[in-house]
N, C-alpha and C. Protein backbone atom coordinates (compact mmCIF):
# COMPACT_ATOMS: atom_id res chain seq x y z
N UNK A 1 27.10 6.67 48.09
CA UNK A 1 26.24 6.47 46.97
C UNK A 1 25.58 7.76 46.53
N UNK A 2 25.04 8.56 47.50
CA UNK A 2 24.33 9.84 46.89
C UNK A 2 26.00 10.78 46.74
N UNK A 3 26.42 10.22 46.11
CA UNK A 3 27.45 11.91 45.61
C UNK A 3 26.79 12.81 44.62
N UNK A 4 27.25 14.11 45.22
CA UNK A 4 26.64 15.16 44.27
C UNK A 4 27.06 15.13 43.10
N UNK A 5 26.17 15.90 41.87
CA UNK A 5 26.04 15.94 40.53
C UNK A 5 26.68 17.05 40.55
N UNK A 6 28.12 16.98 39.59
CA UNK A 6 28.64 17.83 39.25
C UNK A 6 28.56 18.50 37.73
N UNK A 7 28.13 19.42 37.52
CA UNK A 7 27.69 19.83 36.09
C UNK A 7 29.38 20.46 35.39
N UNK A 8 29.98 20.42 34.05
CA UNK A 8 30.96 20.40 33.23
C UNK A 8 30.54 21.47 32.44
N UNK A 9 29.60 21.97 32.54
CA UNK A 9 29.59 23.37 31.33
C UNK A 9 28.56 24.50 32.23
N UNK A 10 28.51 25.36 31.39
CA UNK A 10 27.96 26.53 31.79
C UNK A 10 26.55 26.59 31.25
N UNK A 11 26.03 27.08 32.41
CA UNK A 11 24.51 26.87 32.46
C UNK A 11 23.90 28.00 31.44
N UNK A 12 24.73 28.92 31.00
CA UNK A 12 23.72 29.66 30.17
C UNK A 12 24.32 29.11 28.48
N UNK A 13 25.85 28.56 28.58
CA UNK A 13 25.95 27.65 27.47
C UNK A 13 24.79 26.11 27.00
N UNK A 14 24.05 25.81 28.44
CA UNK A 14 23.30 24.49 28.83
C UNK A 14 22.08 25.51 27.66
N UNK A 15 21.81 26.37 28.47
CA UNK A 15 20.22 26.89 27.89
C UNK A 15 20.36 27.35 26.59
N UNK A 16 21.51 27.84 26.08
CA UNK A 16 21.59 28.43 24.28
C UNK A 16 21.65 27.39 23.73
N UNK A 17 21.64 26.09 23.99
CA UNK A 17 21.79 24.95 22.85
C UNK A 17 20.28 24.07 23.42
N UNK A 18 19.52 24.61 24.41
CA UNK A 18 18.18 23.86 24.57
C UNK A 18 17.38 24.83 23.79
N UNK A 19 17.50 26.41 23.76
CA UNK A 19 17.30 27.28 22.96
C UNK A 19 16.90 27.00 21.48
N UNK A 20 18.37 26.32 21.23
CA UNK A 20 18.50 26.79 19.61
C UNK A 20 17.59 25.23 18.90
N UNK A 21 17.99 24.18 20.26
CA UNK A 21 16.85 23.23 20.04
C UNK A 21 15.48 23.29 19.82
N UNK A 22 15.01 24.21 20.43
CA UNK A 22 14.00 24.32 20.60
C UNK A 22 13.34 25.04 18.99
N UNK A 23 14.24 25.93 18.74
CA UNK A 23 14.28 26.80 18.06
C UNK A 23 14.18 25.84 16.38
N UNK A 24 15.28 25.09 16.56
CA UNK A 24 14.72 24.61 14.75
C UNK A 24 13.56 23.52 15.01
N UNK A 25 13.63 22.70 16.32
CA UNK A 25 11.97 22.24 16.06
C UNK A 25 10.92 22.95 15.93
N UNK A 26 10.62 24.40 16.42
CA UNK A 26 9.42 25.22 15.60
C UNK A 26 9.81 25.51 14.15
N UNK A 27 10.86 25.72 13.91
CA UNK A 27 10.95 25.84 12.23
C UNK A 27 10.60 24.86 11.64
N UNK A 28 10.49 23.57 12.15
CA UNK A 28 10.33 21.94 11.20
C UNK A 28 8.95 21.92 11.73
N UNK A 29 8.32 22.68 12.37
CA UNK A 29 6.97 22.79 12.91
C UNK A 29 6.47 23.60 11.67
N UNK A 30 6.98 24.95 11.67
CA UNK A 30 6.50 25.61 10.54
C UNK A 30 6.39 24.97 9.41
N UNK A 31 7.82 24.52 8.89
CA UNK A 31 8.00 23.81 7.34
C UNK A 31 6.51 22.81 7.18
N UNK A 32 6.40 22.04 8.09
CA UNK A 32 5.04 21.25 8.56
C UNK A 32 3.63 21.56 7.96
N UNK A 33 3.61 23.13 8.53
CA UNK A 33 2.19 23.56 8.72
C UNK A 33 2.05 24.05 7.56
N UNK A 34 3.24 24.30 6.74
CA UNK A 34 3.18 24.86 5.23
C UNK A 34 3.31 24.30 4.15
N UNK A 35 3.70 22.68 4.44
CA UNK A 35 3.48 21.35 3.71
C UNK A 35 1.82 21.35 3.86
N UNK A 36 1.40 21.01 5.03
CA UNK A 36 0.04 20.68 5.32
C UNK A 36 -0.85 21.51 4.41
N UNK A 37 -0.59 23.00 4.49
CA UNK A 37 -1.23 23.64 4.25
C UNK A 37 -1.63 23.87 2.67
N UNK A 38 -0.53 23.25 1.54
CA UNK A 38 -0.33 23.31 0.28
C UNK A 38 -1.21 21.79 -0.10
N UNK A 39 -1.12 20.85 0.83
CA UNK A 39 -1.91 19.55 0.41
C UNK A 39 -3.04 19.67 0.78
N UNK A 40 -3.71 20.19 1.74
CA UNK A 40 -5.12 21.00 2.15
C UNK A 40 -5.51 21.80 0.88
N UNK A 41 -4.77 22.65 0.27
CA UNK A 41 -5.42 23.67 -0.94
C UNK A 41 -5.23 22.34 -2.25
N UNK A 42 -4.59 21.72 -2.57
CA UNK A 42 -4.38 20.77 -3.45
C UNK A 42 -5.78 19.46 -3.15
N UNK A 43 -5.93 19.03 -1.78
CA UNK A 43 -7.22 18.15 -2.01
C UNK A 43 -8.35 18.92 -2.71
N UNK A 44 -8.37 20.51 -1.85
CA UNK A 44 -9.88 21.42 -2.02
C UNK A 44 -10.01 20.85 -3.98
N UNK A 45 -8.78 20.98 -4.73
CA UNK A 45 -8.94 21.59 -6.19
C UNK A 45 -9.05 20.30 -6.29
N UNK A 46 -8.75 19.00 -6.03
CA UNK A 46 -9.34 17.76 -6.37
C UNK A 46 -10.66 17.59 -6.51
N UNK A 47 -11.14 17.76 -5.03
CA UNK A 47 -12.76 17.90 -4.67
C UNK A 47 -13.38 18.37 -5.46
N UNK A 48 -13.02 19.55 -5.67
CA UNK A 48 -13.78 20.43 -7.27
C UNK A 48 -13.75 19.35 -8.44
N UNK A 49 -12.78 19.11 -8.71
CA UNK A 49 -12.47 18.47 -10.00
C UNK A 49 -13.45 17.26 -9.82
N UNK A 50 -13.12 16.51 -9.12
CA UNK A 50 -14.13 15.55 -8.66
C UNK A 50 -15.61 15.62 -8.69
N UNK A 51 -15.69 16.69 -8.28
CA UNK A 51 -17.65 16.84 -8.29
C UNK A 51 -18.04 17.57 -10.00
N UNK A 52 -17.16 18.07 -10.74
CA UNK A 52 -17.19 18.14 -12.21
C UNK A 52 -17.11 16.84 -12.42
N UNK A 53 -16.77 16.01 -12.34
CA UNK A 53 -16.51 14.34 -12.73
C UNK A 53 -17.69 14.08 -12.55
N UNK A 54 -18.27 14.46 -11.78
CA UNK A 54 -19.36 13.79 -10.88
C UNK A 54 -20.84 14.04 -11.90
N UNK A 55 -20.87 15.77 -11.60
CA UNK A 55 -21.87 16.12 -12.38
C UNK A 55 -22.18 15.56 -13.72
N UNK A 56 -20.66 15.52 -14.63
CA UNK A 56 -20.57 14.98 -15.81
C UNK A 56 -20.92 14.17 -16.42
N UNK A 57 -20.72 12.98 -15.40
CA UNK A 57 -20.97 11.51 -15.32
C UNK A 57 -22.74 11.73 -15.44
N UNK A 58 -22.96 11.86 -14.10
CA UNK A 58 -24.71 11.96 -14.10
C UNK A 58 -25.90 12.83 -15.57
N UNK A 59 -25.14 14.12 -16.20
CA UNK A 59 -25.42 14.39 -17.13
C UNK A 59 -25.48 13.28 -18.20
N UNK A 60 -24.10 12.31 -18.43
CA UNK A 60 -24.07 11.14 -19.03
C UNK A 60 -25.23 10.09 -19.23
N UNK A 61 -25.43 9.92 -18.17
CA UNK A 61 -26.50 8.78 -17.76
C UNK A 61 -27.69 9.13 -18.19
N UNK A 62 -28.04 10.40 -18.15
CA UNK A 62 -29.16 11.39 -18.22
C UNK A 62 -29.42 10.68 -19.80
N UNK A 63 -28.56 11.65 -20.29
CA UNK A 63 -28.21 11.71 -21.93
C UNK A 63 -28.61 10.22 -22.61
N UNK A 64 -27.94 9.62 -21.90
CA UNK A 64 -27.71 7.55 -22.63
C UNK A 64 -28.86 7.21 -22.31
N UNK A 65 -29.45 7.14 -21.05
CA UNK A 65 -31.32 6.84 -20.75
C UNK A 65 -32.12 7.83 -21.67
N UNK A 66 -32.13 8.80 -22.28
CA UNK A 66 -32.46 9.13 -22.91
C UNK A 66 -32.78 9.10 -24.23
N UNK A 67 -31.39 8.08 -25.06
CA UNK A 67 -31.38 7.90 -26.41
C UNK A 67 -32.03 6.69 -25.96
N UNK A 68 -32.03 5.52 -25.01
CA UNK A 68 -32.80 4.21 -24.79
C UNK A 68 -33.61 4.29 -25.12
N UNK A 69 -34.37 5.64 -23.92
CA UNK A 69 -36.17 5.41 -24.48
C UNK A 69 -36.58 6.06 -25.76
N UNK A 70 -35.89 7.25 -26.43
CA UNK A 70 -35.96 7.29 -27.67
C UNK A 70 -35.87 5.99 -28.64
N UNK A 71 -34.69 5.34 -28.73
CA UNK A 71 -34.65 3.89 -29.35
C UNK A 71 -35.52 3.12 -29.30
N UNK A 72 -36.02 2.85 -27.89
CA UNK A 72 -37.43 1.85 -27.94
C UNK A 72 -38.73 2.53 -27.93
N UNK A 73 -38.46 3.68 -28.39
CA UNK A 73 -40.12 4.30 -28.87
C UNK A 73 -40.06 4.22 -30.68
N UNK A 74 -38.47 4.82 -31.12
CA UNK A 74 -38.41 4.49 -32.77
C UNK A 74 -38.64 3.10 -33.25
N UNK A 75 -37.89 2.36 -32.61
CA UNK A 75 -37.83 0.75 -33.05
C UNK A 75 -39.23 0.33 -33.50
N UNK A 76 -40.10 0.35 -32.42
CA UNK A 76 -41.51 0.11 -32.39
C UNK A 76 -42.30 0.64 -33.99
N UNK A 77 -42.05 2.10 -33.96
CA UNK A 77 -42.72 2.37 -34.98
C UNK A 77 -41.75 2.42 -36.64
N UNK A 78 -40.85 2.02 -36.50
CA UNK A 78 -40.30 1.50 -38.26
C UNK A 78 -40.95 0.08 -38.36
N UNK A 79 -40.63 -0.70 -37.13
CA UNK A 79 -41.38 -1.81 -37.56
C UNK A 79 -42.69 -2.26 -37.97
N UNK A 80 -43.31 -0.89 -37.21
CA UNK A 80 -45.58 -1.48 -37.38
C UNK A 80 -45.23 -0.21 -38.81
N UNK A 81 -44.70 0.47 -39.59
CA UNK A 81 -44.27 1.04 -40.72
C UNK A 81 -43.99 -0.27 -41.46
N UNK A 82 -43.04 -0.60 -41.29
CA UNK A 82 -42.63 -1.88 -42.23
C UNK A 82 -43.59 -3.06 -42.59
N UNK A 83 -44.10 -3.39 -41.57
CA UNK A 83 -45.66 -4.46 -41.40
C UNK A 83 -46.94 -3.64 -42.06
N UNK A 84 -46.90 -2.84 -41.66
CA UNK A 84 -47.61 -1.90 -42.58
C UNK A 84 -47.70 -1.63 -44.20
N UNK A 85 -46.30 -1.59 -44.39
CA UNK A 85 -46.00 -1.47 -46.07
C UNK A 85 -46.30 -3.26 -46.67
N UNK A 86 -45.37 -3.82 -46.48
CA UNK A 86 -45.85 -5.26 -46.60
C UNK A 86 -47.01 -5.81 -46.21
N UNK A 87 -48.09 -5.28 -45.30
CA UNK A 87 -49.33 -5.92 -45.60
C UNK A 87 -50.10 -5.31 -46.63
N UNK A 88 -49.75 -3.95 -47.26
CA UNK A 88 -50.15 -3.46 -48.34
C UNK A 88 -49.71 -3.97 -49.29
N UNK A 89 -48.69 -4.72 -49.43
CA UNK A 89 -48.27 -5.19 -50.41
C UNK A 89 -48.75 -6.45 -50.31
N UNK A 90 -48.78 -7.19 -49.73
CA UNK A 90 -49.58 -8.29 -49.94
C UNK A 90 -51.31 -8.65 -50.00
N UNK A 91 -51.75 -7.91 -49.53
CA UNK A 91 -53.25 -7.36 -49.91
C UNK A 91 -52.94 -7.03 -51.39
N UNK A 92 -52.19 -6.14 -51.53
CA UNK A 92 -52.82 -5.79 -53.36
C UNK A 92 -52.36 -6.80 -54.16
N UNK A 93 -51.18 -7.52 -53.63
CA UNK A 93 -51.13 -9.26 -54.62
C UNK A 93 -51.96 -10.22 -54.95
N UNK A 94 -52.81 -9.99 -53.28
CA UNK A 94 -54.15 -10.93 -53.13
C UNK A 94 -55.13 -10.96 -53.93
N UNK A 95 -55.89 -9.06 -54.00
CA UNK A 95 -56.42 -8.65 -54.57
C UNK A 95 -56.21 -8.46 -56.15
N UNK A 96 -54.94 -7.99 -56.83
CA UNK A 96 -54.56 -8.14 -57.91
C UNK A 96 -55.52 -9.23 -59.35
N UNK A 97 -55.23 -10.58 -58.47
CA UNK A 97 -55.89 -11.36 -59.73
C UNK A 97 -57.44 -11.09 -59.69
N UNK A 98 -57.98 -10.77 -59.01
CA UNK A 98 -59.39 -10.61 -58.48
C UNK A 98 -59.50 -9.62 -59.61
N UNK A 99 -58.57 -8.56 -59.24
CA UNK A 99 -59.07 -7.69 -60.07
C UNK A 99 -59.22 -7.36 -62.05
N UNK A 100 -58.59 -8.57 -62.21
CA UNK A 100 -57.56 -8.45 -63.43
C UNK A 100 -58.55 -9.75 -64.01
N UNK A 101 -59.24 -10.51 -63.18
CA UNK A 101 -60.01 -11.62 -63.71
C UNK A 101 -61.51 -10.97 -63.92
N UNK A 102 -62.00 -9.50 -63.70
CA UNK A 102 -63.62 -9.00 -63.62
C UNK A 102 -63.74 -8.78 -64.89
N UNK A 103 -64.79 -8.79 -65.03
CA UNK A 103 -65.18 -8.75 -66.11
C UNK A 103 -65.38 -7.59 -66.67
């Protein structure tokens, strides 16, 4: 049962093909680290882009809360303007015959 292991090729033929093995898995190692390395610089310019999105947005909000409380400070005063003109106008209707009946 224990018979010896007889080896069929040559041992420095054995090591040039564990070699050359070895050899294109660091190249598919490299190709790797230089994929990695192009999607690493490609997130960074997202990130950027992203926090311009970002800022943009918040400038937005800024801007739109801004015309709100402008809007509900104008609204207010066309209307006590408008109530204003029309109670002048109806005061001097009131007044009118009063005035037009003196003697």
């Amino acid at each position: 049962m224990n018979e010896p292991v007889t080896v069929r090729y040559d041992l420095a033929d054995i090591l040039t093909r564990i070699e050359d093995k070895l050899d294109k898995q660091s190249e598919e190692i490299g190709d790797i680290k230089v994929k990695l390395t192009a999607v690493e610089t490609e997130l960074k310019g997202m990130e950027k882009r992203l926090e311009r999105v970002e800022k943009t947005q918040d400038t937005l909000v800024k801007e739109v809360s801004d015309l709100k409380g402008f809007r509900s400070l104008i609204l207010p005063l066309i209307v006590g303007g408008i109530s204003a003109v029309i109670g002048g106008i109806v005061t001097a209707v009131v007044r009118l015959p009063a005035l037009l009946l003196k003697p």
